[in-house]
Protein backbone atom coordinates (compact mmCIF):
# COMPACT_ATOMS: atom_id res chain seq x y z
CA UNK A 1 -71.16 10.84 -45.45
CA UNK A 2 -73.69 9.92 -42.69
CA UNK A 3 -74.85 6.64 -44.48
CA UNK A 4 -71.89 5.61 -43.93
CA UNK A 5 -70.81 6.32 -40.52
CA UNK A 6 -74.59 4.47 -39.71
CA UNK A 7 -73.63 1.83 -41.67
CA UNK A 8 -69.90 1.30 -39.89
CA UNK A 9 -71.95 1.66 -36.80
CA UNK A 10 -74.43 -0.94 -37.47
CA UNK A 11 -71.22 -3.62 -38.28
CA UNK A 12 -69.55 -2.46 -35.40
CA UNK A 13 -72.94 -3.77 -33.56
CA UNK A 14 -73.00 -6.84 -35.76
CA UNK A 15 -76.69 -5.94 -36.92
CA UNK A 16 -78.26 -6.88 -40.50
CA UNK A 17 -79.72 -4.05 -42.03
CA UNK A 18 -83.07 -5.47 -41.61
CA UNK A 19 -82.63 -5.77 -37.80
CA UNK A 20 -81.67 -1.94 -37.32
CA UNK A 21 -84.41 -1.00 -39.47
CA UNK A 22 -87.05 -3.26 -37.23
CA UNK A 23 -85.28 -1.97 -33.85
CA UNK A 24 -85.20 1.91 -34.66
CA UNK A 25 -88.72 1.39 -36.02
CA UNK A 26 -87.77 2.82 -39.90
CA UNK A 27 -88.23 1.91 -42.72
CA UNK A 28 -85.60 -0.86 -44.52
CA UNK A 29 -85.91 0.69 -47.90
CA UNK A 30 -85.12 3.92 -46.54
CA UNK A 31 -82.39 3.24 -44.52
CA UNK A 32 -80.83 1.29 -47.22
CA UNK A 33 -80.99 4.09 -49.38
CA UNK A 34 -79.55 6.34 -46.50
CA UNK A 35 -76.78 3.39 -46.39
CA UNK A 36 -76.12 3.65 -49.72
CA UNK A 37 -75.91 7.41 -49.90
CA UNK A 38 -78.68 7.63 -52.41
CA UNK A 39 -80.71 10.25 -49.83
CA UNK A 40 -77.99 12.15 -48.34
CA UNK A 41 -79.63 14.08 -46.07
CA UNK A 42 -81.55 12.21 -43.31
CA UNK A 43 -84.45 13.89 -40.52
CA UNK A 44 -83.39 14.62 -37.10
CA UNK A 45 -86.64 12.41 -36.16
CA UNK A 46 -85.48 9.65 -38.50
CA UNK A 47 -81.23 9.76 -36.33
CA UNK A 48 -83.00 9.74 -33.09
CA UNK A 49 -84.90 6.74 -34.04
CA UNK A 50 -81.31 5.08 -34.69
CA UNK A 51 -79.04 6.54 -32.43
CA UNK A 52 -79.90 4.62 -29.33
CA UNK A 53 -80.34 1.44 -31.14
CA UNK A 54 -76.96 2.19 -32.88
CA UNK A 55 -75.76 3.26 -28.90
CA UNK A 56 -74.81 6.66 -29.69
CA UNK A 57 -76.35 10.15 -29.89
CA UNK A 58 -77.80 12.18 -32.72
CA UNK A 59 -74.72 14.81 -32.33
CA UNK A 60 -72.13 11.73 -32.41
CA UNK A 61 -73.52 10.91 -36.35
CA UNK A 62 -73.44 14.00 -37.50
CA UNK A 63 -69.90 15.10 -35.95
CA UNK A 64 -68.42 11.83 -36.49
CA UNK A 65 -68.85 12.68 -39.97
CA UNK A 66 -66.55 15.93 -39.79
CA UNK A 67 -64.01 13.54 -38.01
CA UNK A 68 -62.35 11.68 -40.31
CA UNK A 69 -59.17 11.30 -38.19
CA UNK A 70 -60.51 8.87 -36.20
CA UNK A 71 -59.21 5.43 -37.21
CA UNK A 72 -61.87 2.52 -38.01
CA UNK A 73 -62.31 -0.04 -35.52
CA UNK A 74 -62.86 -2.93 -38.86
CA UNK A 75 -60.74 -2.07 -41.62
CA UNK A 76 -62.25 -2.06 -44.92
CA UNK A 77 -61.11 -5.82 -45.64
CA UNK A 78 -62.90 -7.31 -42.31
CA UNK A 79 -65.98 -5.21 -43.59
CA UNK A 80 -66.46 -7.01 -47.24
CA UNK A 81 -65.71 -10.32 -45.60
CA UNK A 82 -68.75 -9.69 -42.98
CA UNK A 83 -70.50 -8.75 -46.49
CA UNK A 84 -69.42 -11.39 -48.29
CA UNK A 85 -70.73 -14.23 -45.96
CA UNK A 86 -73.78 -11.76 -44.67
CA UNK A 87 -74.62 -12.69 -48.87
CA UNK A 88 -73.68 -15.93 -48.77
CA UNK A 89 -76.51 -16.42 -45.91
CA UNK A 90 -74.16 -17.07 -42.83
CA UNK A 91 -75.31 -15.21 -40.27
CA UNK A 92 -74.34 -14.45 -36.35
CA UNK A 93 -75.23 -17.94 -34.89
CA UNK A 94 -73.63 -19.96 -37.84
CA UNK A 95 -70.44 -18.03 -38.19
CA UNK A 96 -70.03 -18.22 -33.79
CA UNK A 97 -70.86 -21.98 -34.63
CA UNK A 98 -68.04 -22.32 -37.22
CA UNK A 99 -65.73 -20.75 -35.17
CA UNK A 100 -65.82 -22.51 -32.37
CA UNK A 101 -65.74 -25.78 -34.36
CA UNK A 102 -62.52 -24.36 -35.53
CA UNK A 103 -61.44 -23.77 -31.83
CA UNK A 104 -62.12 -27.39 -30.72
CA UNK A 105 -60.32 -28.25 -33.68
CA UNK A 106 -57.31 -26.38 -33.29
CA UNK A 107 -57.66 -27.61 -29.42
CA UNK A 108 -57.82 -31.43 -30.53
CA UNK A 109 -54.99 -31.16 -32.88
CA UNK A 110 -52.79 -29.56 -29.99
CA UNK A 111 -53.96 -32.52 -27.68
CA UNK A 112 -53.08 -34.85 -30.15
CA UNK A 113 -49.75 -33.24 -30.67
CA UNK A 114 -48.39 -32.60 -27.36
CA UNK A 115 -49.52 -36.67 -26.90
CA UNK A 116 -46.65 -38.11 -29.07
């Protein structure tokens, strides 16, 4: 479905709902529905607000929907996580911040290693 392929899109960019929503200049409720697949069946008007925020063009979301050969750049798994700490209130900033603690970490623990 369409409200899918957006949403995959909008992971792929790393963007909240409520970020698309404000960028394309749409409605959050609406596009959450769209999301969702509760409305199934979006305007033209309404994709060309969100395909250059989403960097692609109208006729990309509606054939990528015919394509489902194409593999997924995030599988399923690395989606719900994204979810998961998107709901936990981690967002972009905090989860680079973690990771790089985790880095310097990782970096300090090989220092101290390779030291002995």
């Amino acid at each position: 479905m369409i409200g899918s392929q957006i949403q995959k899109l909008r992971m792929q960019k790393r963007m909240s709902l409520t970020e698309l929503a404000a960028r394309a200049g749409v409605a959050k409720s609406y596009l959450s529905s769209i999301e969702r697949d509760l409305q199934s069946n979006p305007s033209i008007q309404f994709l060309r607000k969100l395909a250059p925020v989403l960097g692609v063009n109208v006729q990309s979301l509606i054939l990528q929907e015919q394509r489902p050969d194409k593999p997924d750049p995030l599988d399923t798994e690395w989606v719900q996580i994204i979810q998961e700490l998107n709901a936990l209130g981690i967002n972009k900033d905090s989860l680079r911040s973690m990771v790089s603690q985790l880095k310097m970490n990782e970096a300090a623990m090989y220092e101290a290693g390779s030291s002995r």
